[in-house]
Protein backbone atom coordinates (compact mmCIF):
# COMPACT_ATOMS: atom_id res chain seq x y z
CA UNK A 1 -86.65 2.44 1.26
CA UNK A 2 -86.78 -1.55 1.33
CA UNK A 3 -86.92 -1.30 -2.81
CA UNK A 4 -84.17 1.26 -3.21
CA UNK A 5 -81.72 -1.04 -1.29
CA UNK A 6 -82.84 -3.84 -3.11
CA UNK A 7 -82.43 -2.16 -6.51
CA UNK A 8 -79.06 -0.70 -5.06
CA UNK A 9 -77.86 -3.91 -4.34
CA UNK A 10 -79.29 -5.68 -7.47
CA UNK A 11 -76.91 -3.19 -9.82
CA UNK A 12 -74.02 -3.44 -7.49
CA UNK A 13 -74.08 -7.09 -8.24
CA UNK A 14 -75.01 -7.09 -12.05
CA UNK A 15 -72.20 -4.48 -12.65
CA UNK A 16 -69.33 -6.58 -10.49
CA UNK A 17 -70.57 -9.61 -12.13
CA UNK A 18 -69.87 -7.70 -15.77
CA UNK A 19 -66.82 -6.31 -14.41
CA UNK A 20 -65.45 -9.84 -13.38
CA UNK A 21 -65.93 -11.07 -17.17
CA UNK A 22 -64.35 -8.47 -18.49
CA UNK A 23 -60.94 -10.62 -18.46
CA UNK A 24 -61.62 -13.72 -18.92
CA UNK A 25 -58.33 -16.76 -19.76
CA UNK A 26 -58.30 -18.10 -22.59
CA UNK A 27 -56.47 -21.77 -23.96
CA UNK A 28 -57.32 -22.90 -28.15
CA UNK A 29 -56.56 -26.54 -28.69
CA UNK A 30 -55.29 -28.02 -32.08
CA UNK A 31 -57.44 -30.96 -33.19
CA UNK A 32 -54.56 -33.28 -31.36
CA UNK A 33 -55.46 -31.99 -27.82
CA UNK A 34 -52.32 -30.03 -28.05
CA UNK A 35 -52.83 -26.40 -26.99
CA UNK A 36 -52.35 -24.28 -29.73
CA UNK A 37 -52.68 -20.57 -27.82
CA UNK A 38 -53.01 -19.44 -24.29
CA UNK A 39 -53.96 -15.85 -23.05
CA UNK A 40 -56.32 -13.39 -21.56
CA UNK A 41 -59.06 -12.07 -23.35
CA UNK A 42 -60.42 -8.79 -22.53
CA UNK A 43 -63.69 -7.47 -23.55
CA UNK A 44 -63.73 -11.04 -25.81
CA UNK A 45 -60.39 -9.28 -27.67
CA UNK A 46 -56.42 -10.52 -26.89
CA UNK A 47 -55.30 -8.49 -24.40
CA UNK A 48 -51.48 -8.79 -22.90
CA UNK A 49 -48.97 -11.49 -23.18
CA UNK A 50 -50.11 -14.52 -25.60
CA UNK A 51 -48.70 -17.63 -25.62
CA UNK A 52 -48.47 -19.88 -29.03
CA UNK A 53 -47.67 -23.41 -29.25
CA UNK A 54 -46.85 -25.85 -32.32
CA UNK A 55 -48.89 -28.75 -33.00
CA UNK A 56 -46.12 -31.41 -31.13
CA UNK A 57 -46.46 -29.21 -28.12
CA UNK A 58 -43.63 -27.05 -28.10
CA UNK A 59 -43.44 -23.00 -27.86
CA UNK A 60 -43.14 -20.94 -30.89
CA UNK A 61 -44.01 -17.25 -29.81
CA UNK A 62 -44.64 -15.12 -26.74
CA UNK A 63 -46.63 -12.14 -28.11
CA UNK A 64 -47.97 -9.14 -26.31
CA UNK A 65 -51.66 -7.47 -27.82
CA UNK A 66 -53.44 -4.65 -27.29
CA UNK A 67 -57.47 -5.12 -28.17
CA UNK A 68 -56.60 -7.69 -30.99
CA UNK A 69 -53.44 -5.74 -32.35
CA UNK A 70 -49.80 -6.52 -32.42
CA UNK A 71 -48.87 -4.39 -29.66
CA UNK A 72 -45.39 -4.36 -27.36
CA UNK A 73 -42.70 -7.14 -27.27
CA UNK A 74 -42.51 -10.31 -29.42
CA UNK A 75 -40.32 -13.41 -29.14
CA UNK A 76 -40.52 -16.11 -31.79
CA UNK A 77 -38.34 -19.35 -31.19
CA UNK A 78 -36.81 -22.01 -32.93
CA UNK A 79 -37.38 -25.73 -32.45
CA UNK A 80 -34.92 -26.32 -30.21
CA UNK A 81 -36.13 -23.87 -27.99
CA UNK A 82 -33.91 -21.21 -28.81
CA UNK A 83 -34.84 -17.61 -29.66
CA UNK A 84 -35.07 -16.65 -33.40
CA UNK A 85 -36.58 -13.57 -33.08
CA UNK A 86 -37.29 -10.64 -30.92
CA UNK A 87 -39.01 -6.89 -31.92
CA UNK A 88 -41.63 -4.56 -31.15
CA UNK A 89 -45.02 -3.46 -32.45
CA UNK A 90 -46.56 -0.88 -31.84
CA UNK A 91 -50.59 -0.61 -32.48
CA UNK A 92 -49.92 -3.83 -35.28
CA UNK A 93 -46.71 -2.18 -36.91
CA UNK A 94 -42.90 -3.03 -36.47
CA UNK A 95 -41.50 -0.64 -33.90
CA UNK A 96 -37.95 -0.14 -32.85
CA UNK A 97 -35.19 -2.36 -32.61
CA UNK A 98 -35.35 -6.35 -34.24
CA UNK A 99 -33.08 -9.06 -33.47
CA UNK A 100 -32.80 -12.49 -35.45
CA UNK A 101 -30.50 -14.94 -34.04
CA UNK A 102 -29.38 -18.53 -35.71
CA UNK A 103 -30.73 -21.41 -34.79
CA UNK A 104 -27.33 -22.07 -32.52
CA UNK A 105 -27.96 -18.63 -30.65
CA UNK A 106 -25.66 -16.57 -31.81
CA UNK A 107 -26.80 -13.33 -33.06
CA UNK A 108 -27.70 -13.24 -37.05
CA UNK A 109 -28.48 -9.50 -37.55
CA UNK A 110 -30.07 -6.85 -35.69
């Protein structure tokens, strides 16, 4: 009886320590100290919304994946902060609707 609970407990805490890994944050630096990416990684693969950064520190992208693909909405940004870009993928193709502003913010084409 003793080694069935042991054993019992033993899996219960091998299989919620795998289950805690499973996602895991994630931040990739340039060689500047700058942080070039930050996200979740699931099952060691991008999972959800990504964040991407230039080298000087400012924000370039918020992208969504789905095990490593292109998957949901995407915002890309100018310089100045402002957005240059917005669409969809779906499973690592364009899906839907795409916008693409100017770099003043007003609306370019859609």
């Amino acid at each position: 009886m003793k080694r069935t609970v042991l054993i019992f407990t033993l899996l219960s805490v091998l299989s919620l320590s795998v289950l805690s890994q499973e996602y895991v944050p994630d931040t990739v630096y340039y060689k500047n100290g700058e942080i070039k990416e930050v996200g979740i990684l699931h099952l060691g693969q991008k999972y959800g919304e990504w964040n991407y950064f230039s080298p000087n520190g400012k924000k370039m992208a918020v992208v969504t994946h789905y095990k490593d693909m292109l998957h949901g909405e995407n915002t890309v940004y100018f310089s100045n902060g402002n957005i240059k870009e917005m669409y969809n993928y779906w499973a690592n193709e364009r899906h839907g609707e795409f916008y693409e502003n100017y770099n003043n913010g007003k609306i370019k084409s859609t």
